[in-house]
Protein backbone atom coordinates (compact mmCIF):
# COMPACT_ATOMS: atom_id res chain seq x y z
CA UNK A 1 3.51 -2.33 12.53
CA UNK A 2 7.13 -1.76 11.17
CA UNK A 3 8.43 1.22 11.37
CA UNK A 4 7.67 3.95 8.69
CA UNK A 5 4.59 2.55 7.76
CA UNK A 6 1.03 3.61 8.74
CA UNK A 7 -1.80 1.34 9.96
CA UNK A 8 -4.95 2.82 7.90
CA UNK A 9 -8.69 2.45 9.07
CA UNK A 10 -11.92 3.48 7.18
CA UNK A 11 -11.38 6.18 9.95
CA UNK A 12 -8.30 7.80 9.01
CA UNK A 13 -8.39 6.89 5.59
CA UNK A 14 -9.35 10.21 3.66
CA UNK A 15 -6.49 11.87 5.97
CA UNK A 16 -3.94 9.87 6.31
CA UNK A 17 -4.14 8.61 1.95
CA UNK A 18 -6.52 10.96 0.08
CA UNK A 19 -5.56 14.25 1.59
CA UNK A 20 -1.85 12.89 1.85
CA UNK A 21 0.83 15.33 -0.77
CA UNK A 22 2.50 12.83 -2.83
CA UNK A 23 3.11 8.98 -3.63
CA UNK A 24 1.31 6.71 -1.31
CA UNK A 25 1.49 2.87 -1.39
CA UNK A 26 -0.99 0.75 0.21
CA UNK A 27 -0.93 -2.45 0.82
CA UNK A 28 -4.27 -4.47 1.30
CA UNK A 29 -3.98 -7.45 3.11
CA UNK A 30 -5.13 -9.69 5.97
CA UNK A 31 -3.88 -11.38 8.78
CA UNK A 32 -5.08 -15.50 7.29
CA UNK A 33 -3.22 -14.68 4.11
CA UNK A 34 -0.29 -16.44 2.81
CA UNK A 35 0.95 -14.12 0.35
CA UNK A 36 0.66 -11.19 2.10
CA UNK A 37 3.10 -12.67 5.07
CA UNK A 38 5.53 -13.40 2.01
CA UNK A 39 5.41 -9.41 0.65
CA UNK A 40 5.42 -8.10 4.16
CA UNK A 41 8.80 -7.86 4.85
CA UNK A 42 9.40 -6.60 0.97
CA UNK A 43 6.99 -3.60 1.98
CA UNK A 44 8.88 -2.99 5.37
CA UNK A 45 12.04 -2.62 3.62
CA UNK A 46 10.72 -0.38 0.85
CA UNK A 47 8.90 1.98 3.55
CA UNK A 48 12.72 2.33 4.86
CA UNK A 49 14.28 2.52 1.43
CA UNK A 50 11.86 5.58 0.42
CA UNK A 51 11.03 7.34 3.76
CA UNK A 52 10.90 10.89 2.82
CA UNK A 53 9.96 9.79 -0.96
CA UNK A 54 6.98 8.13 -0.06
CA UNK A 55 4.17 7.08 2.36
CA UNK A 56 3.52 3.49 3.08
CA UNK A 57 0.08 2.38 4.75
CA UNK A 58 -1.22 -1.07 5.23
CA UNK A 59 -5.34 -1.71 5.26
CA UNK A 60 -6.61 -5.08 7.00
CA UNK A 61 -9.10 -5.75 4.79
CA UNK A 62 -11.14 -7.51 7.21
CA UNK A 63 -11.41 -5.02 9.35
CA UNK A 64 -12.02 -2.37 6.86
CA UNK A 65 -14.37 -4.04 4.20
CA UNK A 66 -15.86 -0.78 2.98
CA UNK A 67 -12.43 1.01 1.94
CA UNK A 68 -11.54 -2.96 0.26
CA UNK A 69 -15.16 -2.70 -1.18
CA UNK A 70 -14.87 0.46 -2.85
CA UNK A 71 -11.53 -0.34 -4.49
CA UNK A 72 -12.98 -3.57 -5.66
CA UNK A 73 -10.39 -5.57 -4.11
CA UNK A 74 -10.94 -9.58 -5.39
CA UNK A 75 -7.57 -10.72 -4.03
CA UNK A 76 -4.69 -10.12 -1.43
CA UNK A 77 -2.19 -8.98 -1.37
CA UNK A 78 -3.09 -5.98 -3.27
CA UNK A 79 -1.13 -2.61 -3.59
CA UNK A 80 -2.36 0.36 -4.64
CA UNK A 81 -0.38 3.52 -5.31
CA UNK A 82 -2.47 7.02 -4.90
CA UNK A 83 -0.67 9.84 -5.78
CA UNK A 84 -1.92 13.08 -4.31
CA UNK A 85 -5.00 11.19 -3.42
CA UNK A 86 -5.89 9.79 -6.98
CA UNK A 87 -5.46 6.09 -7.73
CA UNK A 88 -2.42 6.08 -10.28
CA UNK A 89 -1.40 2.28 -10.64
CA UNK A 90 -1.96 -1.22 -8.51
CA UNK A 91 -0.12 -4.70 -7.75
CA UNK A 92 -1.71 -7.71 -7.10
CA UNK A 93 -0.23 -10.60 -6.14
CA UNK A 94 3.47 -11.13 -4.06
CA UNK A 95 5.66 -9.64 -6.58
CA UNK A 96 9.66 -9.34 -6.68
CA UNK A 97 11.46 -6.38 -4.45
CA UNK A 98 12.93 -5.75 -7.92
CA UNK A 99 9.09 -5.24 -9.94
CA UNK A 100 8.11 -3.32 -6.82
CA UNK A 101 10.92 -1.02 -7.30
CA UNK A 102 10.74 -0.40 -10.41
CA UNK A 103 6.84 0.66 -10.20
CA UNK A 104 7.64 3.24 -7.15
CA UNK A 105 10.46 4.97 -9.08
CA UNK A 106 8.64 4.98 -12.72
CA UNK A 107 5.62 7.00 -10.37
CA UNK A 108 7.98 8.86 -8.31
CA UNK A 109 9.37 10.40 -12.01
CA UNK A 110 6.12 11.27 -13.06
């Protein structure tokens, strides 16, 4: 895992993204999917662009069907912002750096 952002489990969920003070981004993905190689080094460079701003955690969603489950993820890669542990917004798809951005400092304002 790059550095700055979190490896998540159904085990440390609740504390390391629902009980977590601020904007968290979470990326759902898995390791046979094409699209989430292609946004992966997008998310590494925002986790260094807003360390301090902002949390960034990534979820296999193989491994951890139940958190994918209860989200009702349908497709990967799939980010979803949580903002003092309350779902505020989500991506889905391998959007532009520039979208991306745009989406974490509109939620960062508000």
């Amino acid at each position: 895992m790059a550095e700055g952002i979190s490896a998540v489990t159904s085990a440390t969920w609740e504390n390391e993204v629902l009980k977590f003070g601020g904007l968290v981004m979470v990326d759902f993905w898995a390791a046979w999917c094409g699209p989430c190689r292609i946004i992966a080094p997008t998310v590494e460079e925002l986790a260094g662009e807003y360390t301090g701003k902002m949390k960034v955690a990534k979820l296999n969603t193989d491994e951890n069907p139940d958190v994918a489950s209860k989200y009702k993820i349908m497709g990967i890669p799939t980010l979803i912002f949580f903002k003092n542990g309350e779902k505020v917004d989500q991506i889905v798809g391998a959007v532009p750096k520039p979208q991306l951005k745009a989406k974490i400092d509109a939620l960062l304002a508000s």
